[in-house]
C-alpha atoms as a PDB file:
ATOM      1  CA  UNK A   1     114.194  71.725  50.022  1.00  0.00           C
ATOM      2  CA  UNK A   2     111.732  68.824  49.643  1.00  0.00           C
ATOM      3  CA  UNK A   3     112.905  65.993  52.002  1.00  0.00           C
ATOM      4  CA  UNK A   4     110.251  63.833  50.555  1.00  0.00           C
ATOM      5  CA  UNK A   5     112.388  63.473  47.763  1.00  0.00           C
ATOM      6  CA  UNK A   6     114.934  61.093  48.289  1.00  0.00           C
ATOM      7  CA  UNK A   7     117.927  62.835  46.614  1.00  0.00           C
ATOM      8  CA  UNK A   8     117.968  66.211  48.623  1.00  0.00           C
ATOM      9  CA  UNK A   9     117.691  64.205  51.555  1.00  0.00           C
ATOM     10  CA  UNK A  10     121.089  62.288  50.186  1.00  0.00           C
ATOM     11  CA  UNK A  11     122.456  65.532  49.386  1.00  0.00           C
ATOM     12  CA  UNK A  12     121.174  67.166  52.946  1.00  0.00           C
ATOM     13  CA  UNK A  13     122.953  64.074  54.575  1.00  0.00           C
ATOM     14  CA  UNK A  14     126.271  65.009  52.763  1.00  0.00           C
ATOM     15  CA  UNK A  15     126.040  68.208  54.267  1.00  0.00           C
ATOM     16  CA  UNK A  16     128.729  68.418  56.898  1.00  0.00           C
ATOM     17  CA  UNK A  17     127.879  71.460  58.523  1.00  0.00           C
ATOM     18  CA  UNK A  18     123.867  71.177  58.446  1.00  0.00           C
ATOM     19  CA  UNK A  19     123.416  67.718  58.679  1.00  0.00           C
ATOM     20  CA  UNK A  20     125.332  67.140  62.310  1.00  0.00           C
ATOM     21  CA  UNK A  21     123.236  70.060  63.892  1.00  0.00           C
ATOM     22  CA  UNK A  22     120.321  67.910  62.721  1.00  0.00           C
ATOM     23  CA  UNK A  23     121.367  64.925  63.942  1.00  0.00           C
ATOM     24  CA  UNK A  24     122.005  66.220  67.734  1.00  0.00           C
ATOM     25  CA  UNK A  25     119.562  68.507  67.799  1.00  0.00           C
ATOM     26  CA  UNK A  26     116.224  67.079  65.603  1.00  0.00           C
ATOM     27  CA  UNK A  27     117.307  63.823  64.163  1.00  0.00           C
ATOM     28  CA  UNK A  28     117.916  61.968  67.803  1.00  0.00           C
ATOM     29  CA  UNK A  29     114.224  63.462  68.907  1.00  0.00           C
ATOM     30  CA  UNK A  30     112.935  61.777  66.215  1.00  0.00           C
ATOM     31  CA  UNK A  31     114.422  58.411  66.330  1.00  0.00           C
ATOM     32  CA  UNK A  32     113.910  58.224  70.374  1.00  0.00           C
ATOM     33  CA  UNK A  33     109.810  59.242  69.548  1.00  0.00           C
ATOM     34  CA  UNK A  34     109.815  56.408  67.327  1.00  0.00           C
ATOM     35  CA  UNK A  35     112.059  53.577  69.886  1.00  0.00           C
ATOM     36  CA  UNK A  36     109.768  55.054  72.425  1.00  0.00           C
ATOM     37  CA  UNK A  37     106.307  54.091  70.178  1.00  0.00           C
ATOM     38  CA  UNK A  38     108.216  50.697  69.715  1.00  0.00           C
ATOM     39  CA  UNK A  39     109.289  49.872  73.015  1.00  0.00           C
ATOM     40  CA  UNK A  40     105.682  50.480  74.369  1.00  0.00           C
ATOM     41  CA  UNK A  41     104.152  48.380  71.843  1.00  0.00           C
ATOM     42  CA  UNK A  42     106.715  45.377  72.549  1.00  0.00           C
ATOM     43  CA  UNK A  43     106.013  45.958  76.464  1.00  0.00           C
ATOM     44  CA  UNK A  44     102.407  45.619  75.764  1.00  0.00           C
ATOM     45  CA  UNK A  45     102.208  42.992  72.869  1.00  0.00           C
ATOM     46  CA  UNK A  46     105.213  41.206  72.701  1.00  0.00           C
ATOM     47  CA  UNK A  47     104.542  38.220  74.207  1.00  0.00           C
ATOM     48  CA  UNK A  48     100.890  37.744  72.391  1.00  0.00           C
ATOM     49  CA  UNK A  49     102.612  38.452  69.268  1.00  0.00           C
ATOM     50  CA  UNK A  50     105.334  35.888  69.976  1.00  0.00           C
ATOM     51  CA  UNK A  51     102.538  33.076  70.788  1.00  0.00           C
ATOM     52  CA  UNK A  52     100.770  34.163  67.540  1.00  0.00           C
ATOM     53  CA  UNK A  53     104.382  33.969  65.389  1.00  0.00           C
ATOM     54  CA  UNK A  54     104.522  30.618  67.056  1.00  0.00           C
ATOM     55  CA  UNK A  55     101.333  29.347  65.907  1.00  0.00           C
ATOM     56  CA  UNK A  56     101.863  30.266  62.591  1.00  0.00           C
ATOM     57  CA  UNK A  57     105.298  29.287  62.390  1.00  0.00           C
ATOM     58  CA  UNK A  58     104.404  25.629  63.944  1.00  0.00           C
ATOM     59  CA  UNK A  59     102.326  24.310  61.252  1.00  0.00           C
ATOM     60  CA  UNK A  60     104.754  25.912  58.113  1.00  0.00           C
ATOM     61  CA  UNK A  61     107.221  22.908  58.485  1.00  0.00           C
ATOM     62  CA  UNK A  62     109.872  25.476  59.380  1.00  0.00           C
ATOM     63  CA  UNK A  63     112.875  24.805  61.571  1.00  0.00           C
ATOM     64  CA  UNK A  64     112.641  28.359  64.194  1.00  0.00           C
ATOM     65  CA  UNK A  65     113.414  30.019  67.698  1.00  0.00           C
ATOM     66  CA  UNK A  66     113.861  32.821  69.587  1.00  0.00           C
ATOM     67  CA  UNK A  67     116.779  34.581  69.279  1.00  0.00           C
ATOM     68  CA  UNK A  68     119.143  37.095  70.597  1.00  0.00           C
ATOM     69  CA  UNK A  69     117.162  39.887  73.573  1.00  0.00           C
ATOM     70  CA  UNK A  70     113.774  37.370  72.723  1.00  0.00           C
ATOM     71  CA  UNK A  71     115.414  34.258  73.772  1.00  0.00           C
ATOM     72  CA  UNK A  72     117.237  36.390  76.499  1.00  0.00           C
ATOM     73  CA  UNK A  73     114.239  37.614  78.279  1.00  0.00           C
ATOM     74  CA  UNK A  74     112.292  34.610  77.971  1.00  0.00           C
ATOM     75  CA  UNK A  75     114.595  32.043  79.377  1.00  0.00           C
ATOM     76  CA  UNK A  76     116.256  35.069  82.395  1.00  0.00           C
ATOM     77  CA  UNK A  77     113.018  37.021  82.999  1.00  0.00           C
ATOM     78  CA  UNK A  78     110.133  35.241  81.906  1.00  0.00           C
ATOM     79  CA  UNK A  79     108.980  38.099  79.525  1.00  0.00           C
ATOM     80  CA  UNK A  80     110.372  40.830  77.073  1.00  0.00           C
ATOM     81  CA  UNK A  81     113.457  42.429  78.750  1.00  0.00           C
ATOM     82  CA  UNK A  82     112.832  46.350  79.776  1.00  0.00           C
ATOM     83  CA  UNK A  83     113.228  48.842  76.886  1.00  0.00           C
ATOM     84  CA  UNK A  84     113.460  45.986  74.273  1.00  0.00           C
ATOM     85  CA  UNK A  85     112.113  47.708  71.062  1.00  0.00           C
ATOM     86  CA  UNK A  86     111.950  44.312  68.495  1.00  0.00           C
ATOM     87  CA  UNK A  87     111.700  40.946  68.304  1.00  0.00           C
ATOM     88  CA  UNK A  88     114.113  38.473  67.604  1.00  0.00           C
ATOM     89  CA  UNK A  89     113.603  34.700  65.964  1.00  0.00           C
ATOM     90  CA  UNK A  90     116.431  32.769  64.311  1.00  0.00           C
ATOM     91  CA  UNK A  91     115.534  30.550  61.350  1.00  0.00           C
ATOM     92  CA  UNK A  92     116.856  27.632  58.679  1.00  0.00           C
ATOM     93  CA  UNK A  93     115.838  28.874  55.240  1.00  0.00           C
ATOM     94  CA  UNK A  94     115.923  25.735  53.199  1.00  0.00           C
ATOM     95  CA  UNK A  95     114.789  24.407  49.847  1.00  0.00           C
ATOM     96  CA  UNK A  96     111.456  23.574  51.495  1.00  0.00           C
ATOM     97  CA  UNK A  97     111.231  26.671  53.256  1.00  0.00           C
ATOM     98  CA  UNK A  98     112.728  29.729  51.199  1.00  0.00           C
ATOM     99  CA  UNK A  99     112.284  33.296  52.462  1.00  0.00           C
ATOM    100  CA  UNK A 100     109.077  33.769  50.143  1.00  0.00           C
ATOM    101  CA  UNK A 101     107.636  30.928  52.376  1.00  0.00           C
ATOM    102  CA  UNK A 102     108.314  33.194  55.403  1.00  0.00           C
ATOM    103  CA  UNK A 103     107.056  36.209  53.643  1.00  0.00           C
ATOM    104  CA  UNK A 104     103.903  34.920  52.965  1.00  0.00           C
ATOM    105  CA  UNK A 105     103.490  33.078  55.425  1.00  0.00           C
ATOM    106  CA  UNK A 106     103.638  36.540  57.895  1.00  0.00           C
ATOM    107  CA  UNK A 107     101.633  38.033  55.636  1.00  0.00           C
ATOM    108  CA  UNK A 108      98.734  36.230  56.881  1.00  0.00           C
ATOM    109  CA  UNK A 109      99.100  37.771  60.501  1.00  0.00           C
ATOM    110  CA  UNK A 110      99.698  41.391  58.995  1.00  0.00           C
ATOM    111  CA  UNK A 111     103.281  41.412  58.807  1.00  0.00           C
ATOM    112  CA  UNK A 112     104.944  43.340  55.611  1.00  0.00           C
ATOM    113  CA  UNK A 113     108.311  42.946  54.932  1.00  0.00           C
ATOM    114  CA  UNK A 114     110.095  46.011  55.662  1.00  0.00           C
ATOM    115  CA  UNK A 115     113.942  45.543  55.424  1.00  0.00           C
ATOM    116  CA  UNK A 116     116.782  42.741  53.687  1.00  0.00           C
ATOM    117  CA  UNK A 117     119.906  42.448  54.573  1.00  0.00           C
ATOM    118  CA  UNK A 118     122.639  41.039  52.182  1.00  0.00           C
ATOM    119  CA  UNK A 119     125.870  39.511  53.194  1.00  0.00           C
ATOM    120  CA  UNK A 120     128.824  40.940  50.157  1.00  0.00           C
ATOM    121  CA  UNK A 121     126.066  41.959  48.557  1.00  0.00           C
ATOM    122  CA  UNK A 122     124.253  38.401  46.995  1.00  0.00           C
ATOM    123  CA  UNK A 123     123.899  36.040  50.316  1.00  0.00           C
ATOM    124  CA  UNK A 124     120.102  37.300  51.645  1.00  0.00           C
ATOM    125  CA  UNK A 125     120.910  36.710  55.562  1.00  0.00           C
ATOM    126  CA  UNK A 126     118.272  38.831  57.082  1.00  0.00           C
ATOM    127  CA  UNK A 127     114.449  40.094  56.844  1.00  0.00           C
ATOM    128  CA  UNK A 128     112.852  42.746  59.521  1.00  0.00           C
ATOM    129  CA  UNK A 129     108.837  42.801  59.271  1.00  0.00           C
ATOM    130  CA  UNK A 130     106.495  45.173  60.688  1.00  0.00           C
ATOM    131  CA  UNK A 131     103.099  45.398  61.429  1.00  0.00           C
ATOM    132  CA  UNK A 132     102.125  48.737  62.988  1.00  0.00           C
ATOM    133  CA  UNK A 133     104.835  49.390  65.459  1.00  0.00           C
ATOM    134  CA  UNK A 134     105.559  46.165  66.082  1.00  0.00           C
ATOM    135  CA  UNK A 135     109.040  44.913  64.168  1.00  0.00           C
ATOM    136  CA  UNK A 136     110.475  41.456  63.847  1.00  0.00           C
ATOM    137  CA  UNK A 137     114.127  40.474  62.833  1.00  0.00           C
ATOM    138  CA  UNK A 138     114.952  37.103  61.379  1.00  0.00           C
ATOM    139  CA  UNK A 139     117.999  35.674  61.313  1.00  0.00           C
ATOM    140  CA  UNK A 140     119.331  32.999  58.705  1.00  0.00           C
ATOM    141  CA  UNK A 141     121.344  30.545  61.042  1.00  0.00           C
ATOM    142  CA  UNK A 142     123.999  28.385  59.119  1.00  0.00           C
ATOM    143  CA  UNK A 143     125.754  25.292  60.313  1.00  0.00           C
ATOM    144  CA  UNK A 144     128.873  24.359  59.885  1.00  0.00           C
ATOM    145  CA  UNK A 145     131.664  21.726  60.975  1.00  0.00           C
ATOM    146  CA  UNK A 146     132.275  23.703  64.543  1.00  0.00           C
ATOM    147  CA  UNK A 147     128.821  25.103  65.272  1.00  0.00           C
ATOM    148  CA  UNK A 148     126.408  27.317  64.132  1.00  0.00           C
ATOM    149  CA  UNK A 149     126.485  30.977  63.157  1.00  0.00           C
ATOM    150  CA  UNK A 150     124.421  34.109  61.736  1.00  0.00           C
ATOM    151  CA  UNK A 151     124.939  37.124  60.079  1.00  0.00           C
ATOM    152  CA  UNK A 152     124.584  40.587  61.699  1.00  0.00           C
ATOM    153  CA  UNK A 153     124.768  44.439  60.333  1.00  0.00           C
ATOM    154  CA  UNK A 154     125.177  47.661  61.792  1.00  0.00           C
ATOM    155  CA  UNK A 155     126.541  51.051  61.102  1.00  0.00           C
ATOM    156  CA  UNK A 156     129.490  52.574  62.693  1.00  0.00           C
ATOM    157  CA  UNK A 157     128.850  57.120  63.943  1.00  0.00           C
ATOM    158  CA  UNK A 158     131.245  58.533  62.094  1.00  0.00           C
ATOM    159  CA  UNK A 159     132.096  55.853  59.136  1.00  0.00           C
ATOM    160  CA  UNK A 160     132.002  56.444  55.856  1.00  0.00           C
ATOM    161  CA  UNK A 161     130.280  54.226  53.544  1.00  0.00           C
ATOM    162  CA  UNK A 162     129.890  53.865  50.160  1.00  0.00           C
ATOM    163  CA  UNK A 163     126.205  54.016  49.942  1.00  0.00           C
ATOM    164  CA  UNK A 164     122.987  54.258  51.910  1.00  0.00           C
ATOM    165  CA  UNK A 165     122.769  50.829  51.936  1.00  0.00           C
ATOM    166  CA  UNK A 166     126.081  49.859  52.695  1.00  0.00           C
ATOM    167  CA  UNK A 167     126.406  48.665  56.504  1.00  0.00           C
ATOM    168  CA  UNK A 168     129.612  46.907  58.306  1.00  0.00           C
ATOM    169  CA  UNK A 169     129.098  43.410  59.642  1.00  0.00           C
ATOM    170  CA  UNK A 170     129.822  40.623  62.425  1.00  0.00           C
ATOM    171  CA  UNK A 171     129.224  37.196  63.032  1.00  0.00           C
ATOM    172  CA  UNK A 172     127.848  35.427  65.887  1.00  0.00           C
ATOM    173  CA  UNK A 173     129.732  31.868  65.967  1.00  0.00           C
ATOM    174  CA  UNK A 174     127.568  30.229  68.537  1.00  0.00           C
ATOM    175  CA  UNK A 175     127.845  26.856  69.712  1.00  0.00           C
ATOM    176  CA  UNK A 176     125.750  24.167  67.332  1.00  0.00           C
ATOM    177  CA  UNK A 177     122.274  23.783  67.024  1.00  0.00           C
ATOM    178  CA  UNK A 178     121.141  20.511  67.268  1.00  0.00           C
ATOM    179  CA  UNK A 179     117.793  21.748  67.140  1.00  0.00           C
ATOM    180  CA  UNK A 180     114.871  23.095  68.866  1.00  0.00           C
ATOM    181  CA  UNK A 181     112.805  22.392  71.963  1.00  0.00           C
ATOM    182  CA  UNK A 182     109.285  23.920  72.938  1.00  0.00           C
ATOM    183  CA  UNK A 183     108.969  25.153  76.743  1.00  0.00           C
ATOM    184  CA  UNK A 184     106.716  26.710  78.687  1.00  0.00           C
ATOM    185  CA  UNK A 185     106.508  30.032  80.110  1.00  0.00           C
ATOM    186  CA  UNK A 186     103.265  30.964  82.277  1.00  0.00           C
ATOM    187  CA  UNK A 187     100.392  30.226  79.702  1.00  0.00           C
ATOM    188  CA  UNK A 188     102.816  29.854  76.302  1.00  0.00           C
ATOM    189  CA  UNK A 189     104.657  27.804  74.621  1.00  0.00           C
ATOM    190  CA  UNK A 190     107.777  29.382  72.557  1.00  0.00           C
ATOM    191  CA  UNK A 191     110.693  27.462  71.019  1.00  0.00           C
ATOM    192  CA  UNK A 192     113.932  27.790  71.504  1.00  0.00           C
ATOM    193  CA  UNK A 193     117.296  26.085  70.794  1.00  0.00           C
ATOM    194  CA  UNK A 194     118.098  22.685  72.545  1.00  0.00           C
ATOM    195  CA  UNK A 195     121.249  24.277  73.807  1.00  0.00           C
ATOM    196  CA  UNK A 196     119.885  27.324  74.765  1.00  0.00           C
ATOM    197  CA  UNK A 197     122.148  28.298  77.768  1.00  0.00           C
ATOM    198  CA  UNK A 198     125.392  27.853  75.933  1.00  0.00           C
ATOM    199  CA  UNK A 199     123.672  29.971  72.771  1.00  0.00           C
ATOM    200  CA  UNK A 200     123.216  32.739  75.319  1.00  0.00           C
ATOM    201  CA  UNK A 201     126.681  32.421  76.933  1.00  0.00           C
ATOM    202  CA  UNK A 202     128.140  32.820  73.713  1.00  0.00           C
ATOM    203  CA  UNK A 203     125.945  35.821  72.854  1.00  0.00           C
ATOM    204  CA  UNK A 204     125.822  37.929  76.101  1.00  0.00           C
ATOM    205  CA  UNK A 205     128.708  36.146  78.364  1.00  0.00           C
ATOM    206  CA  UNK A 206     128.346  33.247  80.797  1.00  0.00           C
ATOM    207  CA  UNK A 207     126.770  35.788  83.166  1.00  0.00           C
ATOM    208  CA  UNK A 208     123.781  36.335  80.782  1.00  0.00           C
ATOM    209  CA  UNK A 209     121.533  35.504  83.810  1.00  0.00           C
ATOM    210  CA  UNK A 210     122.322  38.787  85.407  1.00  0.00           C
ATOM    211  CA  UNK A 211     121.468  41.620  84.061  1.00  0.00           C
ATOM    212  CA  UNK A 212     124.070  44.403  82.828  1.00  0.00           C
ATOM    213  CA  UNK A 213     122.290  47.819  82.530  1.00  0.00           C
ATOM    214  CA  UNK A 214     125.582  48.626  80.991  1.00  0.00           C
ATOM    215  CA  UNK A 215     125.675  45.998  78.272  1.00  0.00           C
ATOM    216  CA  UNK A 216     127.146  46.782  74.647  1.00  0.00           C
ATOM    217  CA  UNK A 217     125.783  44.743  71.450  1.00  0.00           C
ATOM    218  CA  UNK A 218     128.499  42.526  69.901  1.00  0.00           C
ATOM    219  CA  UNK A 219     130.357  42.406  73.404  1.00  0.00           C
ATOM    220  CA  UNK A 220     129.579  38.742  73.693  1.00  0.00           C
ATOM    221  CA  UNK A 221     132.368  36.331  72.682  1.00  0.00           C
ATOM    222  CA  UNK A 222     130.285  34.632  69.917  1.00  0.00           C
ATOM    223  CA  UNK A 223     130.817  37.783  68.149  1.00  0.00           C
ATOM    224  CA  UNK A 224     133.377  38.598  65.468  1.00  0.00           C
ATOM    225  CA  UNK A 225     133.908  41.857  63.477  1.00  0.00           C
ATOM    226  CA  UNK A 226     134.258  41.281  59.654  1.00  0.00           C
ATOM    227  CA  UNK A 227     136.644  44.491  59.574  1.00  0.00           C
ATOM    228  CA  UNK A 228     137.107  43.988  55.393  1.00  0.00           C
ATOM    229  CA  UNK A 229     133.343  42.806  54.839  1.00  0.00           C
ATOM    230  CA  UNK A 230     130.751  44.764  53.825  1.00  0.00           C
ATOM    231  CA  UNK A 231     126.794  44.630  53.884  1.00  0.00           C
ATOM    232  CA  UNK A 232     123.713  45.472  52.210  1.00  0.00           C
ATOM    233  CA  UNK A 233     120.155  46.348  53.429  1.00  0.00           C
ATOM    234  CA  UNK A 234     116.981  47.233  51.243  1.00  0.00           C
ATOM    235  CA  UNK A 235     114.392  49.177  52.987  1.00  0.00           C
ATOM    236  CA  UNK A 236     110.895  48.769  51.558  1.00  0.00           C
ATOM    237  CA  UNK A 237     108.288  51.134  51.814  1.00  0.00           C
ATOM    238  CA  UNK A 238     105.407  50.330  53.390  1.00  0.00           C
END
Protein backbone atom coordinates (compact mmCIF):
# COMPACT_ATOMS: atom_id res chain seq x y z
CA UNK A 1 0.00 0.00 0.00
CA UNK A 2 1.36 3.38 -1.16
CA UNK A 3 0.68 5.93 1.67
CA UNK A 4 1.93 8.61 -0.59
CA UNK A 5 -1.20 8.37 -2.21
CA UNK A 6 -3.76 10.11 -0.51
CA UNK A 7 -6.70 7.67 -0.91
CA UNK A 8 -5.14 4.44 0.69
CA UNK A 9 -4.11 6.54 3.38
CA UNK A 10 -8.10 7.58 3.68
CA UNK A 11 -8.92 4.08 3.29
CA UNK A 12 -5.93 2.90 5.87
CA UNK A 13 -7.50 5.54 8.31
CA UNK A 14 -10.97 3.80 7.98
CA UNK A 15 -9.42 0.79 9.02
CA UNK A 16 -10.64 0.04 12.50
CA UNK A 17 -8.53 -2.67 13.41
CA UNK A 18 -5.09 -1.46 11.69
CA UNK A 19 -5.37 2.01 11.96
CA UNK A 20 -5.66 2.24 16.09
CA UNK A 21 -2.50 -0.06 16.45
CA UNK A 22 -0.91 2.67 14.33
CA UNK A 23 -1.98 5.37 16.09
CA UNK A 24 -0.66 4.07 19.70
CA UNK A 25 2.03 2.42 18.58
CA UNK A 26 3.72 4.52 15.30
CA UNK A 27 1.44 7.39 14.68
CA UNK A 28 2.01 9.16 18.36
CA UNK A 29 6.06 8.60 17.73
CA UNK A 30 5.69 10.45 14.87
CA UNK A 31 3.67 13.38 15.83
CA UNK A 32 5.78 13.81 19.30
CA UNK A 33 9.27 13.75 16.78
CA UNK A 34 7.70 16.43 14.96
CA UNK A 35 6.17 18.74 18.42
CA UNK A 36 9.58 17.92 19.67
CA UNK A 37 11.46 19.59 16.26
CA UNK A 38 8.83 22.43 16.87
CA UNK A 39 9.09 23.08 20.37
CA UNK A 40 12.97 23.37 20.06
CA UNK A 41 12.78 25.69 17.28
CA UNK A 42 10.15 28.04 19.20
CA UNK A 43 12.54 27.75 22.42
CA UNK A 44 15.35 28.90 20.31
CA UNK A 45 13.72 31.41 17.79
CA UNK A 46 10.61 32.44 19.01
CA UNK A 47 11.16 35.55 20.31
CA UNK A 48 13.50 36.81 17.18
CA UNK A 49 10.84 35.62 15.01
CA UNK A 50 8.17 37.50 16.96
CA UNK A 51 10.34 40.91 16.74
CA UNK A 52 10.77 40.17 12.98
CA UNK A 53 6.65 39.45 12.54
CA UNK A 54 6.48 42.73 14.35
CA UNK A 55 8.52 44.67 12.08
CA UNK A 56 6.86 43.55 9.22
CA UNK A 57 3.54 43.70 10.54
CA UNK A 58 4.16 47.51 11.83
CA UNK A 59 4.56 49.19 8.62
CA UNK A 60 1.47 46.98 6.67
CA UNK A 61 -1.22 49.33 8.24
CA UNK A 62 -2.60 46.25 9.98
CA UNK A 63 -4.47 46.27 13.26
CA UNK A 64 -2.37 42.95 15.29
CA UNK A 65 -1.21 41.26 18.67
CA UNK A 66 -0.18 38.49 20.37
CA UNK A 67 -2.48 36.09 21.17
CA UNK A 68 -3.45 33.14 23.17
CA UNK A 69 0.17 30.97 24.85
CA UNK A 70 2.23 34.18 22.85
CA UNK A 71 0.53 36.86 24.71
CA UNK A 72 0.55 34.45 27.79
CA UNK A 73 4.21 34.01 28.07
CA UNK A 74 5.12 37.37 27.19
CA UNK A 75 3.11 39.37 29.61
CA UNK A 76 3.59 36.14 32.82
CA UNK A 77 7.13 35.01 31.88
CA UNK A 78 8.81 37.38 29.82
CA UNK A 79 9.46 34.80 26.98
CA UNK A 80 7.82 31.74 25.14
CA UNK A 81 6.17 29.52 27.83
CA UNK A 82 8.03 25.89 28.22
CA UNK A 83 7.02 23.29 25.59
CA UNK A 84 5.08 25.93 23.52
CA UNK A 85 5.30 24.47 19.92
CA UNK A 86 3.61 27.73 17.77
CA UNK A 87 2.99 31.06 17.73
CA UNK A 88 0.03 32.88 18.27
CA UNK A 89 -1.06 36.61 16.84
CA UNK A 90 -4.67 37.78 16.65
CA UNK A 91 -5.62 40.06 13.75
CA UNK A 92 -8.56 42.51 12.09
CA UNK A 93 -8.83 41.43 8.46
CA UNK A 94 -10.46 44.40 6.86
CA UNK A 95 -11.17 45.86 3.45
CA UNK A 96 -7.73 47.49 3.62
CA UNK A 97 -6.10 44.59 4.90
CA UNK A 98 -7.60 41.20 3.44
CA UNK A 99 -5.88 37.88 4.15
CA UNK A 100 -3.93 38.09 0.68
CA UNK A 101 -2.36 41.26 2.31
CA UNK A 102 -1.18 38.99 5.17
CA UNK A 103 -0.14 36.30 2.84
CA UNK A 104 2.06 38.26 1.01
CA UNK A 105 3.05 40.22 3.20
CA UNK A 106 4.73 36.90 5.26
CA UNK A 107 5.88 35.84 2.27
CA UNK A 108 8.55 38.31 2.32
CA UNK A 109 10.09 36.83 5.65
CA UNK A 110 9.74 33.13 4.27
CA UNK A 111 6.52 32.27 5.59
CA UNK A 112 4.14 29.91 3.24
CA UNK A 113 0.81 29.49 4.05
CA UNK A 114 0.23 26.12 5.24
CA UNK A 115 -3.36 25.67 6.65
CA UNK A 116 -7.21 27.69 6.46
CA UNK A 117 -9.65 27.27 8.58
CA UNK A 118 -13.38 27.93 7.64
CA UNK A 119 -16.14 28.70 10.01
CA UNK A 120 -19.69 26.53 8.38
CA UNK A 121 -17.71 26.13 5.71
CA UNK A 122 -17.57 29.97 3.79
CA UNK A 123 -16.39 32.44 6.83
CA UNK A 124 -12.21 32.14 6.37
CA UNK A 125 -11.40 32.65 10.30
CA UNK A 126 -7.97 31.24 10.43
CA UNK A 127 -4.43 30.90 8.54
CA UNK A 128 -1.31 28.77 10.11
CA UNK A 129 2.13 29.64 8.22
CA UNK A 130 5.32 27.93 8.36
CA UNK A 131 8.67 28.52 7.61
CA UNK A 132 10.93 25.55 8.38
CA UNK A 133 9.73 24.36 11.70
CA UNK A 134 8.63 27.34 12.80
CA UNK A 135 4.48 27.69 12.59
CA UNK A 136 2.31 30.71 13.14
CA UNK A 137 -1.54 30.78 13.81
CA UNK A 138 -3.63 33.83 13.07
CA UNK A 139 -6.66 34.50 14.38
CA UNK A 140 -9.52 36.72 12.76
CA UNK A 141 -10.86 38.71 15.89
CA UNK A 142 -14.49 40.13 15.40
CA UNK A 143 -16.22 42.76 17.43
CA UNK A 144 -19.35 42.93 18.40
CA UNK A 145 -21.94 44.88 20.73
CA UNK A 146 -20.53 42.92 24.08
CA UNK A 147 -16.88 42.39 23.21
CA UNK A 148 -14.74 40.76 21.02
CA UNK A 149 -14.40 37.15 19.91
CA UNK A 150 -12.48 34.55 17.54
CA UNK A 151 -12.96 31.44 16.04
CA UNK A 152 -11.19 28.21 17.11
CA UNK A 153 -11.07 24.38 15.68
CA UNK A 154 -10.09 21.20 16.94
CA UNK A 155 -10.83 17.56 16.64
CA UNK A 156 -12.41 15.45 19.20
CA UNK A 157 -10.31 11.21 19.75
CA UNK A 158 -12.88 9.23 18.96
CA UNK A 159 -15.47 11.54 16.82
CA UNK A 160 -16.63 10.89 13.77
CA UNK A 161 -16.58 13.38 11.11
CA UNK A 162 -17.74 13.72 7.91
CA UNK A 163 -14.56 14.42 6.17
CA UNK A 164 -10.84 14.99 6.60
CA UNK A 165 -11.41 18.38 6.78
CA UNK A 166 -14.22 18.57 8.91
CA UNK A 167 -13.17 19.78 12.58
CA UNK A 168 -15.63 20.79 15.67
CA UNK A 169 -15.40 24.35 16.92
CA UNK A 170 -15.49 26.98 19.94
CA UNK A 171 -15.47 30.47 20.49
CA UNK A 172 -13.46 32.59 22.63
CA UNK A 173 -15.88 35.62 23.74
CA UNK A 174 -13.26 37.79 25.29
CA UNK A 175 -13.76 41.04 26.71
CA UNK A 176 -13.52 44.07 23.87
CA UNK A 177 -10.68 45.24 22.18
CA UNK A 178 -10.31 48.69 22.16
CA UNK A 179 -7.14 48.27 20.57
CA UNK A 180 -3.55 47.69 20.82
CA UNK A 181 -0.59 48.95 22.82
CA UNK A 182 3.26 48.31 22.14
CA UNK A 183 5.41 47.30 25.37
CA UNK A 184 8.56 46.37 26.09
CA UNK A 185 10.08 43.23 27.06
CA UNK A 186 14.05 43.14 27.61
CA UNK A 187 15.33 44.45 24.14
CA UNK A 188 11.69 44.15 22.08
CA UNK A 189 8.91 45.66 21.47
CA UNK A 190 5.65 43.34 20.78
CA UNK A 191 2.01 44.48 20.73
CA UNK A 192 -0.56 43.42 22.49
CA UNK A 193 -4.20 44.28 23.37
CA UNK A 194 -4.93 47.45 25.53
CA UNK A 195 -6.82 45.21 27.87
CA UNK A 196 -4.53 42.59 27.96
CA UNK A 197 -5.05 41.21 31.55
CA UNK A 198 -8.77 40.83 31.26
CA UNK A 199 -8.11 39.08 27.53
CA UNK A 200 -6.02 36.57 29.46
CA UNK A 201 -8.46 36.12 32.38
CA UNK A 202 -11.01 35.30 30.04
CA UNK A 203 -8.77 32.86 28.13
CA UNK A 204 -6.83 30.94 30.88
CA UNK A 205 -8.81 32.07 34.26
CA UNK A 206 -8.12 35.05 36.52
CA UNK A 207 -5.17 33.02 37.83
CA UNK A 208 -3.42 33.11 34.39
CA UNK A 209 -0.36 34.53 36.26
CA UNK A 210 0.35 31.20 37.81
CA UNK A 211 1.17 28.61 36.03
CA UNK A 212 -1.01 25.26 35.79
CA UNK A 213 1.19 22.34 34.54
CA UNK A 214 -2.17 20.75 34.46
CA UNK A 215 -3.98 23.20 32.21
CA UNK A 216 -6.62 21.98 29.48
CA UNK A 217 -7.22 24.19 26.16
CA UNK A 218 -10.76 25.66 26.04
CA UNK A 219 -10.95 25.45 30.00
CA UNK A 220 -10.96 29.21 30.20
CA UNK A 221 -14.38 30.87 30.61
CA UNK A 222 -14.09 32.92 27.36
CA UNK A 223 -14.59 29.68 25.75
CA UNK A 224 -17.79 28.21 24.32
CA UNK A 225 -18.36 24.86 22.51
CA UNK A 226 -20.40 25.22 19.23
CA UNK A 227 -21.82 21.55 19.92
CA UNK A 228 -24.10 21.80 16.35
CA UNK A 229 -21.28 23.81 14.37
CA UNK A 230 -18.99 22.48 12.24
CA UNK A 231 -15.52 23.53 10.66
CA UNK A 232 -13.32 23.38 7.80
CA UNK A 233 -9.48 23.39 7.37
CA UNK A 234 -7.41 23.20 4.00
CA UNK A 235 -3.97 21.96 4.37
CA UNK A 236 -1.58 23.13 1.65
CA UNK A 237 1.35 21.44 0.63
CA UNK A 238 4.36 22.94 0.93
Amino acid sequence: MNFTDTRYWKKFQKNKILFPIYKKYIGKHITNFSLRNRRKEVRDTGINTMQEIENLLSKKGVEFFLGNGSLLGIIRDGGMIQGDYDLDYGIYITDEFTWEDLENSLSEVGFTKYKEFYFENTLLTEHTYRRNNTYIDFFRHFDNEDGTMFYSYYRILGKEYSSDSEQSVRTFNTVKVTGAKVIQIGDNQFHVPNEYEEYLAGLYTPSWRVPNPNWVAGSGPACHVLENKRGFCKVYDI
